[in-house]
Structures are given as structure tokens and as C-alpha cells.
C-alpha atoms as a PDB file:
ATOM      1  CA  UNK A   1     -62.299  35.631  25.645  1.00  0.00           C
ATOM      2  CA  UNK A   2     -63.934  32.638  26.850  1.00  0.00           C
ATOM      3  CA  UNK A   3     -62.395  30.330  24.166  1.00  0.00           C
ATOM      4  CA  UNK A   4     -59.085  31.071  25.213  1.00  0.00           C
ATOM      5  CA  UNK A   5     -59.975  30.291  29.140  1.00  0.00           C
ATOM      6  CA  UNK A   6     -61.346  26.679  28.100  1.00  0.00           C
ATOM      7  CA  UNK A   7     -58.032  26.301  25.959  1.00  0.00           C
ATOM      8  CA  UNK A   8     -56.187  27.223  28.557  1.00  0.00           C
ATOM      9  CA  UNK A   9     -57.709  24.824  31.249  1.00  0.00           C
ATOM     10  CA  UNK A  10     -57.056  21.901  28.814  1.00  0.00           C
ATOM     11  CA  UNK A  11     -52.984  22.269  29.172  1.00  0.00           C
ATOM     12  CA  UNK A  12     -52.097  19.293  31.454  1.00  0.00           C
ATOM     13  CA  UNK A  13     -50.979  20.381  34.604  1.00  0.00           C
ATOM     14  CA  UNK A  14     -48.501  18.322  36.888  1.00  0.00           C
ATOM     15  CA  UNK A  15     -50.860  16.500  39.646  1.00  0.00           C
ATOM     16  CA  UNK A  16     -48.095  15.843  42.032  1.00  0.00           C
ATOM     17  CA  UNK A  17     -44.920  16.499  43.464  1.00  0.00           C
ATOM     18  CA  UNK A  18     -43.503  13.037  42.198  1.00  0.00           C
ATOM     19  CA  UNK A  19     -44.754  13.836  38.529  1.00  0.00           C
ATOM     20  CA  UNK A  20     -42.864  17.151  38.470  1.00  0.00           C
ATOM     21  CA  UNK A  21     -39.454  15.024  39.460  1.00  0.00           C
ATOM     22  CA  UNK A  22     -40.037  12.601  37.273  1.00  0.00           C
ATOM     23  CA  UNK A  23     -40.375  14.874  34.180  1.00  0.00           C
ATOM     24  CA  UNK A  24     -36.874  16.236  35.432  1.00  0.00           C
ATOM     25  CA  UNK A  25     -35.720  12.523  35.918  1.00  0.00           C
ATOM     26  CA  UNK A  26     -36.381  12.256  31.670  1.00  0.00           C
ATOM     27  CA  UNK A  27     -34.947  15.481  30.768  1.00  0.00           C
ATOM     28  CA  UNK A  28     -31.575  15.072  32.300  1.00  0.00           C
ATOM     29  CA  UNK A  29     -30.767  11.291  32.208  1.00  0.00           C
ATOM     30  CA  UNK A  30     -32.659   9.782  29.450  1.00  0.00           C
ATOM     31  CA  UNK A  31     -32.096  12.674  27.051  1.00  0.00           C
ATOM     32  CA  UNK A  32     -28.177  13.163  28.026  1.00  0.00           C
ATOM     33  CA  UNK A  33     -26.799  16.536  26.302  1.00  0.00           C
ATOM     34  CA  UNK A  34     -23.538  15.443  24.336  1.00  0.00           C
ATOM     35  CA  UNK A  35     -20.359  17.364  26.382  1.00  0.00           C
ATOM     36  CA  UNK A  36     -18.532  20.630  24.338  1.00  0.00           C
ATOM     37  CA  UNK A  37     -15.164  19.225  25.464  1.00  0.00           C
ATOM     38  CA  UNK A  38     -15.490  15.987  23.504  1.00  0.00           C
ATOM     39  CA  UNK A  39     -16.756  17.517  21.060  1.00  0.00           C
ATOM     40  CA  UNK A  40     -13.877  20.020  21.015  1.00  0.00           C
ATOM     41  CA  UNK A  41     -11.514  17.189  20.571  1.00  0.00           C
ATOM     42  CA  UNK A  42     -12.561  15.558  18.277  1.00  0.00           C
ATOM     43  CA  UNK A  43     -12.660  18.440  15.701  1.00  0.00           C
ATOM     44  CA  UNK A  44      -8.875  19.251  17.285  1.00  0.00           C
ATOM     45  CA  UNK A  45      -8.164  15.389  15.874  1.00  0.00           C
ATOM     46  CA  UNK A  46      -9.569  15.588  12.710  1.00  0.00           C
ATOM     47  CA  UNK A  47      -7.803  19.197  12.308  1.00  0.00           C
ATOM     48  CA  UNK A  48      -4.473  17.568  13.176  1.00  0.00           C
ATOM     49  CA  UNK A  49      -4.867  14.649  10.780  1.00  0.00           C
ATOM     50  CA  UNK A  50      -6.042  16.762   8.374  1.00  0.00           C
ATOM     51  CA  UNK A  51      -2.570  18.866   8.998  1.00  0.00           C
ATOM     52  CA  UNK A  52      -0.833  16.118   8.868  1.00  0.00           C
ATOM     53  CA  UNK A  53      -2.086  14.464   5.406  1.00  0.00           C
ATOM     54  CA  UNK A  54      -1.615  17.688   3.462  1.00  0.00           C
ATOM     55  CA  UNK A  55       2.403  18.295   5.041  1.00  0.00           C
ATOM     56  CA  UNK A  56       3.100  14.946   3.929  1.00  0.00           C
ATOM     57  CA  UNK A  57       1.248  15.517   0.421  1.00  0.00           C
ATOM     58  CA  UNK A  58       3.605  18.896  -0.035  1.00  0.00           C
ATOM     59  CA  UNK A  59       6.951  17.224   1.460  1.00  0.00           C
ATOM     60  CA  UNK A  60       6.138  14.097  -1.159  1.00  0.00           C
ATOM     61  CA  UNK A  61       5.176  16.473  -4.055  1.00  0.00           C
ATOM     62  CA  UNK A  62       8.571  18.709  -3.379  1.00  0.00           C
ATOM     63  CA  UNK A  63      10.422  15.629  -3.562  1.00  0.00           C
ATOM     64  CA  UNK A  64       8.806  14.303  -6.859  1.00  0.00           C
ATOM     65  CA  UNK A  65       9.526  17.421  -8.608  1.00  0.00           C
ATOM     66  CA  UNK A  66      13.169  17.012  -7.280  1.00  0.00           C
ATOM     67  CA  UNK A  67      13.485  14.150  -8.306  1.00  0.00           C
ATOM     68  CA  UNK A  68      12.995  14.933 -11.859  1.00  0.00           C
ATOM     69  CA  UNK A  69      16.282  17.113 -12.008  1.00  0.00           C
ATOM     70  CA  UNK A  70      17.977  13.705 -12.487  1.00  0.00           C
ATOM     71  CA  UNK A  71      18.435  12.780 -15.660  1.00  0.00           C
ATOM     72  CA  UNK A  72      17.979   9.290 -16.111  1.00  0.00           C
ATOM     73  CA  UNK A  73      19.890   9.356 -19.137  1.00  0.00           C
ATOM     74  CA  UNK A  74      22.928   9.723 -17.913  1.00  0.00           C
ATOM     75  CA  UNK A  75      23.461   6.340 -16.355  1.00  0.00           C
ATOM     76  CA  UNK A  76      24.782   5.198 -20.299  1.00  0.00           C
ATOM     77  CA  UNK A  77      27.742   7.139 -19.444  1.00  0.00           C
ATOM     78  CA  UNK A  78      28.859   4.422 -17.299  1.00  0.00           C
ATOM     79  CA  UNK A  79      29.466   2.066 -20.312  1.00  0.00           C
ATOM     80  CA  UNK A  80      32.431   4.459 -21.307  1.00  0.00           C
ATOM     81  CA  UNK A  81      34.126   2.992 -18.138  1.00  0.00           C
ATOM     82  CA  UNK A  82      37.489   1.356 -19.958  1.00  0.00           C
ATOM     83  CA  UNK A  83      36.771  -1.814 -17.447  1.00  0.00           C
ATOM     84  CA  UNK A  84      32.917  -1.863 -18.197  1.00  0.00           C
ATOM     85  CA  UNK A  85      31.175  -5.610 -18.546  1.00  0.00           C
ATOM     86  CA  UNK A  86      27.889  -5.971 -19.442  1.00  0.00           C
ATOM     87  CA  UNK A  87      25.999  -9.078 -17.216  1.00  0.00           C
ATOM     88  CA  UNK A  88      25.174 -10.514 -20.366  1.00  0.00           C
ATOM     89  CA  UNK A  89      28.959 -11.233 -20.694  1.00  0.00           C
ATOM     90  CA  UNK A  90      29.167 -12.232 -17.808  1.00  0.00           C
ATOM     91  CA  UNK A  91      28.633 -16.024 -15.961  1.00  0.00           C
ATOM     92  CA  UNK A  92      25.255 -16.283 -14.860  1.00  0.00           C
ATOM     93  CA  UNK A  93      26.184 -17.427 -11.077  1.00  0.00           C
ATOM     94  CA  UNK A  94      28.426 -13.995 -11.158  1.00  0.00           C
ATOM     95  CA  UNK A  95      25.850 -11.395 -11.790  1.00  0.00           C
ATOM     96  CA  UNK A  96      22.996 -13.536  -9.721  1.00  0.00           C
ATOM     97  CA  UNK A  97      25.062 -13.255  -6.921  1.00  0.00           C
ATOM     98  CA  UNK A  98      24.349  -9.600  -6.207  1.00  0.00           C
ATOM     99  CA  UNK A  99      20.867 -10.509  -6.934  1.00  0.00           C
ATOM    100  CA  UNK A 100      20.505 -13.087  -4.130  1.00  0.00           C
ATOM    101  CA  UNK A 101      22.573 -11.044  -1.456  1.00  0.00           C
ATOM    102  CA  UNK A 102      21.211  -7.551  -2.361  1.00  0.00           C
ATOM    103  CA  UNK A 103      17.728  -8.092  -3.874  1.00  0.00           C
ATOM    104  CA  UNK A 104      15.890 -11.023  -4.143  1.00  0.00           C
ATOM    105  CA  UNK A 105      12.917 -10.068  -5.816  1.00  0.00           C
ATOM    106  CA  UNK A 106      15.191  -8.005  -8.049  1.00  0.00           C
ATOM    107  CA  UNK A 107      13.443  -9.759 -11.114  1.00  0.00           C
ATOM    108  CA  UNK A 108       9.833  -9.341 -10.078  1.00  0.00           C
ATOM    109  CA  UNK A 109       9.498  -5.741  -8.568  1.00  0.00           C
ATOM    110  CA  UNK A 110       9.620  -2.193 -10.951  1.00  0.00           C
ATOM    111  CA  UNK A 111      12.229  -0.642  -9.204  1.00  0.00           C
ATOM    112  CA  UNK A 112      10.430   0.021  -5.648  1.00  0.00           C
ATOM    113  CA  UNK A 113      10.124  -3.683  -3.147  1.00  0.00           C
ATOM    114  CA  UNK A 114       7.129  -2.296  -0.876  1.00  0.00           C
ATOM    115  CA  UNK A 115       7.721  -5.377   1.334  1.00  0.00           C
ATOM    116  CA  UNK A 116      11.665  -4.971   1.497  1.00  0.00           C
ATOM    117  CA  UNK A 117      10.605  -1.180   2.237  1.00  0.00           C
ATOM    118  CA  UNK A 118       7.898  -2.347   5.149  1.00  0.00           C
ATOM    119  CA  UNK A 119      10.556  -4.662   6.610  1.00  0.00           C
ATOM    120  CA  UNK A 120      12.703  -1.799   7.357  1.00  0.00           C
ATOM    121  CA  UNK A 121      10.293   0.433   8.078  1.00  0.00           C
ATOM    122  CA  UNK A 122       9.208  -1.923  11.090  1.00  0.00           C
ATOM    123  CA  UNK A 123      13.054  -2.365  11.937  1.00  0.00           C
ATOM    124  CA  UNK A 124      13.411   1.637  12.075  1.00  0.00           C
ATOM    125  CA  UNK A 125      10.618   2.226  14.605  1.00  0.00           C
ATOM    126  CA  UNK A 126      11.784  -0.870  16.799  1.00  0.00           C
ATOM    127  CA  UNK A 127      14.774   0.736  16.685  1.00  0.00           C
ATOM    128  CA  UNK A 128      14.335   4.165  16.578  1.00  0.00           C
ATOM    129  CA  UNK A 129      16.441   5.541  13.566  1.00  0.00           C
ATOM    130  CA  UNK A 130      16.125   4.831   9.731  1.00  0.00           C
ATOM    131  CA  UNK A 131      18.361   2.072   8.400  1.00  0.00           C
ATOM    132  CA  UNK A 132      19.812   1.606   5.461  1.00  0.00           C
ATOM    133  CA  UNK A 133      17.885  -1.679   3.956  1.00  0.00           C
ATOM    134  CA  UNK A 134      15.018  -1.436   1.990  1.00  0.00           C
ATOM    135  CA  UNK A 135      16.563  -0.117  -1.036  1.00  0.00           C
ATOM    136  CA  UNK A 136      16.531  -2.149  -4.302  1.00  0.00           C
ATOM    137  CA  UNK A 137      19.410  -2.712  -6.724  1.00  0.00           C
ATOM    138  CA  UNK A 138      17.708   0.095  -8.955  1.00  0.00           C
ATOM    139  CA  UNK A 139      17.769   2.178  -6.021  1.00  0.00           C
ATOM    140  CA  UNK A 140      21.350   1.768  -5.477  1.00  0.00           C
ATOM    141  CA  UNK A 141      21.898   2.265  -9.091  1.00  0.00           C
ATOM    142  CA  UNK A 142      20.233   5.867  -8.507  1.00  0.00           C
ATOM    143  CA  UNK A 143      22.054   6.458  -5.200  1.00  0.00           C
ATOM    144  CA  UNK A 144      25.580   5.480  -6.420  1.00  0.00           C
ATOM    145  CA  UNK A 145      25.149   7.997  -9.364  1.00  0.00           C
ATOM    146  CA  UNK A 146      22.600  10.783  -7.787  1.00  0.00           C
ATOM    147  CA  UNK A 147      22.674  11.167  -4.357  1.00  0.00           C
ATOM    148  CA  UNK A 148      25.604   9.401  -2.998  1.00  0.00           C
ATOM    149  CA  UNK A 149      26.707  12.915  -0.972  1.00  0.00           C
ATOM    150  CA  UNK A 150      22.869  13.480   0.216  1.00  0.00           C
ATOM    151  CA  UNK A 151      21.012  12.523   3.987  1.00  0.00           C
ATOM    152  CA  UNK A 152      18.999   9.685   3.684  1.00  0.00           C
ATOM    153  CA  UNK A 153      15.532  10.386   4.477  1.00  0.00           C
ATOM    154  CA  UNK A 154      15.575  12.854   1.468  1.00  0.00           C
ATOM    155  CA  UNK A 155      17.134  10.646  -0.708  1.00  0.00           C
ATOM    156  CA  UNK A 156      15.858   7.588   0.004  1.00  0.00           C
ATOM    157  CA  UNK A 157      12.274   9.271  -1.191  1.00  0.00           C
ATOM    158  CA  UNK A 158      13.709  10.611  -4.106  1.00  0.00           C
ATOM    159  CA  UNK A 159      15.181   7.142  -4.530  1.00  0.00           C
ATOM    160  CA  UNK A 160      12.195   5.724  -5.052  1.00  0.00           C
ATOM    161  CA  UNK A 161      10.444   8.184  -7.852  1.00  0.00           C
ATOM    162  CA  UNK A 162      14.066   7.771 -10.113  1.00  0.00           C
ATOM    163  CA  UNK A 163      13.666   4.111  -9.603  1.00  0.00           C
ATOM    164  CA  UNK A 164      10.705   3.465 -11.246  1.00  0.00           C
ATOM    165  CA  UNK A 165      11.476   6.031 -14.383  1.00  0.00           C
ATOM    166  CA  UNK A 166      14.845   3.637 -14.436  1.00  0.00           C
ATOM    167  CA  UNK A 167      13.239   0.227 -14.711  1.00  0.00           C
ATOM    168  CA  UNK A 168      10.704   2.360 -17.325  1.00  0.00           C
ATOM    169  CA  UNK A 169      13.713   3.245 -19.405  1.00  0.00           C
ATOM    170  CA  UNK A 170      16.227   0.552 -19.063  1.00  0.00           C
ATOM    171  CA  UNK A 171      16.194  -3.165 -19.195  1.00  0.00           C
ATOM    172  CA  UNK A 172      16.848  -5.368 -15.950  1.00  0.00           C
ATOM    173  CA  UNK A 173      20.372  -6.328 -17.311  1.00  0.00           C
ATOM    174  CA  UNK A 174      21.323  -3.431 -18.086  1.00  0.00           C
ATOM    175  CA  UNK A 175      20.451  -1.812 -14.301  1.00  0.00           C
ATOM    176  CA  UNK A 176      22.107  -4.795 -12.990  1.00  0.00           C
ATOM    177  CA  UNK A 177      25.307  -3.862 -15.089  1.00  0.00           C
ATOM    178  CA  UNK A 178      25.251  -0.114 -14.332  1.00  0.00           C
ATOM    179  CA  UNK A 179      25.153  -1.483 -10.504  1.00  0.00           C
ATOM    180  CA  UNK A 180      28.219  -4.104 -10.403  1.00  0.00           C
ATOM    181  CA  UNK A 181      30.207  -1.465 -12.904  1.00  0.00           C
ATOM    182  CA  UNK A 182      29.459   1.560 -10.501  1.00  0.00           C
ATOM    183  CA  UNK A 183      30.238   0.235  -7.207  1.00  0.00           C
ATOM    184  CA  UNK A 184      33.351  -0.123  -4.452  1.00  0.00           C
ATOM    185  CA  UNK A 185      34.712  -3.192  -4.179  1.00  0.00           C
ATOM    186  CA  UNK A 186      37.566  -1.598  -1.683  1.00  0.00           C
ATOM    187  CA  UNK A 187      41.760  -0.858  -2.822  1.00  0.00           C
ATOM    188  CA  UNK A 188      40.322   1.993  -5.690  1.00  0.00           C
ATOM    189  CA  UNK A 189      38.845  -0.946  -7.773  1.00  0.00           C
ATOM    190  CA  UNK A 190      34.477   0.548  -8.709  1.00  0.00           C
ATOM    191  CA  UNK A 191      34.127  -1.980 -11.117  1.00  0.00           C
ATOM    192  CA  UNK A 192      33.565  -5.486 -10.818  1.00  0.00           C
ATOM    193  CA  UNK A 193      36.086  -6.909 -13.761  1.00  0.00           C
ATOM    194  CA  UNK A 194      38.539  -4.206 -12.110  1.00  0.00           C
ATOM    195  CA  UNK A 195      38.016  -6.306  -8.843  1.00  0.00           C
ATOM    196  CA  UNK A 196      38.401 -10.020 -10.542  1.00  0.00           C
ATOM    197  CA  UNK A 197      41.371  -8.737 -11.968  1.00  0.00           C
ATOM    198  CA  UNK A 198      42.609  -7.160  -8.816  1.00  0.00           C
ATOM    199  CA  UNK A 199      42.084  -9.567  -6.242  1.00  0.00           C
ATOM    200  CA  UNK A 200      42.184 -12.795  -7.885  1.00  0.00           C
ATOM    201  CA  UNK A 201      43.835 -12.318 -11.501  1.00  0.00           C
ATOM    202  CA  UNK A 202      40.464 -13.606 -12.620  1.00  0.00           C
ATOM    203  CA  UNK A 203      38.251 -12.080 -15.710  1.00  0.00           C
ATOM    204  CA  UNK A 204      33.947 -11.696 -15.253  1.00  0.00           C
ATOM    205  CA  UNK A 205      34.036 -11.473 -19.252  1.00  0.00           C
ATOM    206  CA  UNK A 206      33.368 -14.588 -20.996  1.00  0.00           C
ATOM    207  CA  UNK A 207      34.881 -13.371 -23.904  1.00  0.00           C
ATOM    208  CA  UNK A 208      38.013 -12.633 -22.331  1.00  0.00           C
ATOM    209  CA  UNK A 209      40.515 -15.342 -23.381  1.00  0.00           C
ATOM    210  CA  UNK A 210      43.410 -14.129 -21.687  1.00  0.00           C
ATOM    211  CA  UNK A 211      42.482 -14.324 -17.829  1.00  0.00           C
ATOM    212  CA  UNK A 212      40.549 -17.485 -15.803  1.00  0.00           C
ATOM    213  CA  UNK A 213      37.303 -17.008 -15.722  1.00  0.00           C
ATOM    214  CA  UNK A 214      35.957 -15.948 -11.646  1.00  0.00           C
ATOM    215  CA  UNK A 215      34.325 -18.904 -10.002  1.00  0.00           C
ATOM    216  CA  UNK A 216      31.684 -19.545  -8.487  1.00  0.00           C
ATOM    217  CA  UNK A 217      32.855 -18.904  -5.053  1.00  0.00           C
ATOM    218  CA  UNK A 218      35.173 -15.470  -5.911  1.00  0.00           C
ATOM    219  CA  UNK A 219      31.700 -14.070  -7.412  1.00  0.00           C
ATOM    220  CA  UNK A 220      29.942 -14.798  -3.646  1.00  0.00           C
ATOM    221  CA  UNK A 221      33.088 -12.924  -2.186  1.00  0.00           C
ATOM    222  CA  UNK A 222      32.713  -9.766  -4.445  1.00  0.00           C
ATOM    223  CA  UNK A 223      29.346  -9.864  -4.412  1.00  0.00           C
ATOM    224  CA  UNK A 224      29.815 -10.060   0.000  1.00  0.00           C
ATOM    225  CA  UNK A 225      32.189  -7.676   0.534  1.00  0.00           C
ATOM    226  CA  UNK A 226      29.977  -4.549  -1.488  1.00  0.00           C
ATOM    227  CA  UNK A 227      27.738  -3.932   1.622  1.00  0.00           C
ATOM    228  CA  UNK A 228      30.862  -2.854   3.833  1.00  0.00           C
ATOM    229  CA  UNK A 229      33.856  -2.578   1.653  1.00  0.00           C
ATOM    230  CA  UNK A 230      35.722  -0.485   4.292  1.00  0.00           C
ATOM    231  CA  UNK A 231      34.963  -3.523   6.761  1.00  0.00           C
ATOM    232  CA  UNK A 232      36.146  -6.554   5.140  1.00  0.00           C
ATOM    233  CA  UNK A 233      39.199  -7.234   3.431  1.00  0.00           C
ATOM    234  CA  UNK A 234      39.439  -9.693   0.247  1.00  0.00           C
ATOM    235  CA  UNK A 235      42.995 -10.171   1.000  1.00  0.00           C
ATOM    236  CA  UNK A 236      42.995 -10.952   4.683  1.00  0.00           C
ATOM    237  CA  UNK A 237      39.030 -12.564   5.319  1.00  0.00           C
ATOM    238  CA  UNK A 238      38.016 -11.925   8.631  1.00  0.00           C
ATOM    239  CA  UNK A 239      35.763 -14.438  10.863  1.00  0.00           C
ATOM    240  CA  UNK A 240      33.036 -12.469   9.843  1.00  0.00           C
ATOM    241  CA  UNK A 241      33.468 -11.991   6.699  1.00  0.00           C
ATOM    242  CA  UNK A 242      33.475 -15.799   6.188  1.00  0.00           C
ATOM    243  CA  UNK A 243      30.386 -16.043   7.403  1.00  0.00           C
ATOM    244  CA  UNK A 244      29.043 -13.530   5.489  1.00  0.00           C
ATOM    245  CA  UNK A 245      30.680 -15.151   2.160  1.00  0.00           C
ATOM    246  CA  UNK A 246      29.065 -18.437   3.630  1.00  0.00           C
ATOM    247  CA  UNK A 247      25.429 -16.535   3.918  1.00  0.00           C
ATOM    248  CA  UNK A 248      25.646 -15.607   0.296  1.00  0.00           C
ATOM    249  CA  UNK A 249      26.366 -18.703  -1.386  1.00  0.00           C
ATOM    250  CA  UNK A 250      23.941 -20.499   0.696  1.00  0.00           C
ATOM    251  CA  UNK A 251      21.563 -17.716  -1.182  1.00  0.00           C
ATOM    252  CA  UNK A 252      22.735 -18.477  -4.410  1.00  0.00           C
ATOM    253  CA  UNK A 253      21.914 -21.947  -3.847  1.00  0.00           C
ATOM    254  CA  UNK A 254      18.351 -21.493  -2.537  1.00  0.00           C
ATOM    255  CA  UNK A 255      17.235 -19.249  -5.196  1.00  0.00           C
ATOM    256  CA  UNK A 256      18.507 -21.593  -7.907  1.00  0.00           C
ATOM    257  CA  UNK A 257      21.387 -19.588  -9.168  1.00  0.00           C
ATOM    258  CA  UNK A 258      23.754 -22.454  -8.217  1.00  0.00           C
ATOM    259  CA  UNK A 259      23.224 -26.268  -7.985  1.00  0.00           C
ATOM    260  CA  UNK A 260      24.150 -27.871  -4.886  1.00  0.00           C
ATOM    261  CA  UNK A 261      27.484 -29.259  -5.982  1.00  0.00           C
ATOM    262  CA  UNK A 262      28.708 -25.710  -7.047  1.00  0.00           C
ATOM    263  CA  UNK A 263      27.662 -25.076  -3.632  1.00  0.00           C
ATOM    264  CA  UNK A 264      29.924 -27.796  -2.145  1.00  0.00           C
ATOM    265  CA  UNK A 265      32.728 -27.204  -3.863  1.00  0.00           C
ATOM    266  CA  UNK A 266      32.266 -23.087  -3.323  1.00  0.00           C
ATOM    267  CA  UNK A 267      32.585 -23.697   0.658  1.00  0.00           C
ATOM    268  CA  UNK A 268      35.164 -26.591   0.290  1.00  0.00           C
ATOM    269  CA  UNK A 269      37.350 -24.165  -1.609  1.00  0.00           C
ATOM    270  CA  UNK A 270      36.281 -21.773   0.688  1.00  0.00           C
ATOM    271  CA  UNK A 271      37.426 -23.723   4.297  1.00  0.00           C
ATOM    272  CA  UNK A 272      40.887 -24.128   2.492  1.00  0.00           C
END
């Protein structure tokens, strides 16, 4: 009994008043309890992003397996087309000019330009609605045959996963020549020797001895007028359309697919 009285008297007692509030002073200012709200928003965050991540995962993984319905192999069926030209019968400066107008990098990317897709990307949040750039000339190729009727967010994603299994299957020229021989060049012609002939009594096929061969400066106007067909007019060119004809060959010319005097004589023709 004792030993617990002596152990009992050697617990330090407060001496003073100002001890006693300066134990409280440490306990509730130097040893700050963290606050359940913050807390509670945090996890709330982390939840949400969580959310988020996984939505995008599924939406992504829906698409990839939609994507797959398209059969790839089908795109050969364009080459039954009775007006069908392969690029590699075709002038260099006339199949380049889609290149340099529609897709630049058309040689270097796999079907899928992440910085062509960032670009727009920015341009649709500054603007608040997707736009239509961003899409490669394999993508087009897939659109044009796939999902020409569809709404674009959807098929701009599915876009993408056909684009690469395109570029795995076929070569770059032969993309390129499913593209120029599947698209609308305005007045019924989807095919770009249907358009040379059309419009300008010209041939795109070097092996065709019967027609002139398009120059220089009728490729930069076919290859101008297939971003808004319904909007320009070959026969009657517009202000704008000029300048946009003007735009393109000044392309061809800085990525090398012309030389400066085909680029003269392209806009002296051109101004006439």
C-alpha cells in the first residue's frame, strides 16, 4: 500500500496556473488535428477521377471492339472502280498534292498524327465544339468507306483503331490511291481520273496516250476543291477558292513536291 502512495506522489503535478495553459497552448496549436471536411474531399476527388478513368476505359474499349466489325479487307474493292488509277501511275506532283493540302506528315505517321490530333483538340476547346481536322488521309480512307453516315465523336475514335490496322495491312500508295479514287470531287465525278477527265479533258494516268496529261496546277485545283466540294466550283472559281488553290501550291512547293518554276508557271497559268 505504501509503494503505490510514493508512486503516486512522483506523477508531476502542474505548479501553476500559467503551466496548466500552456500545456493547452501545445495541445491545440502546435499539434493541429487535420479537419474531416478536407479530408472528405479529397477522397470525393480521388473517387471522381477514379470514375472518370474507368468510363473512359469502357467507352474506349466499346469502341475498339466496334471497330473491329470493319473489315479492312474490303477497301480492294475499290480497284474494281472502271475509272480506278493507282498513284503509282500517276505524276508524282498529282498524288503529292493531296499529301501537302490534307496531310503533311502523311509519309511519316502509322495512320494516327497525335500532333495533327492535339492541334484540333486545342482548337475544339477554344472553341467549344469538335472540328473536323485532325484526321489523316488513312482516316479519311476509313471514313469515306466506314462511317461516312455516322456522328463524329464516335467515329472519329473508331477512326483511329481502323487506321492503324490499314497502314498494318496496306502500303502508303496504295491508301493514298484508295483515298483520291474514293472521294467527291463535285458534278457526280468520286474519282480523281473521272474528275481530270471531267473538268479539264485531262488524264492522271501516265499510261494513258489518248488524253493530256493534268498539270501541275489542275492537280492543286482537284486536290483544293476535296475539302468543300459543295462550296467551290471548278468551273466558275470563286475569290476564295483562288486563294485556296494558291495555298496549296504554295504547299507543294515548300514540301518539295514541286520546284519553284513549276510553281511560277502553276500561279501564272493560274492569274490567266
Amino acid at each position: 500500500m505504501g509503494l503505490f502512495k510514493n508512486k503516486k506522489r512522483d506523477i508531476p503535478q502542474p505548479n501553476s496556473q500559467e503551466e496548466v495553459q500552456y500545456r493547452r497552448y501545445q495541445h491545440y496549436y502546435q499539434e493541429p488535428v487535420q479537419p474531416r471536411k478536407r479530408k472528405r474531399v479529397s477522397k470525393l476527388f480521388g473517387f471522381i477521377t477514379i470514375l472518370i478513368i474507368l468510363i473512359i476505359a469502357f467507352y474506349l474499349a466499346v469502341m475498339y471492339m466496334w471497330s473491329r466489325t470493319s473489315d479492312v479487307d474490303e477497301l480492294v474493292k475499290i480497284e474494281d472502280k472502271p475509272a480506278y488509277v493507282h498513284v503509282e501511275d500517276m505524276p508524282d506532283y498529282t498524288k503529292n498534292a493531296f499529301v501537302a493540302v490534307e496531310d503533311k506528315r502523311y509519309y511519316d505517321h502509322e495512320g494516327i498524327d497525335l500532333r495533327g490530333v492535339s492541334r484540333a483538340l486545342a482548337v475544339s476547346l477554344k472553341n467549344g465544339e469538335l472540328t473536323q481536322g485532325g484526321s489523316t488521309i488513312t482516316q479519311q480512307v476509313v471514313k469515306n468507306y466506314f462511317y461516312s453516315n455516322e456522328s463524329q465523336l464516335t467515329r472519329k475514335v473508331k477512326e483511329m483503331f481502323v487506321a492503324k490496322r490499314v497502314e498494318d495491312k496496306y502500303s502508303k500508295n496504295d491508301i493514298l490511291s484508295y483515298y483520291v479514287n474514293n472521294i467527291y470531287f463535285g458534278e457526280n465525278n468520286y474519282t480523281i481520273e473521272e474528275a481530270a477527265n471531267y473538268y479539264f479533258g485531262a488524264t492522271v494516268n501516265k499510261n494513258n496516250q489518248n488524253l493530256p496529261q493534268v498539270s501541275v496546277l489542275q492537280s492543286a485545283i482537284l486536290a483544293s476543291v476535296v475539302n468543300a466540294p459543295s462550296n467551290f466550283d471548278i468551273n466558275d472559281i470563286s475569290d476564295s477558292y483562288m486563294t485556296r488553290i494558291k495555298t496549296t501550291l504554295e504547299k507543294m512547293k515548300q514540301q518539295n513536291y514541286i520546284s519553284d518554276s513549276e510553281y511560277t508557271q502553276a500561279i501564272n497559268e493560274l492569274n490567266q
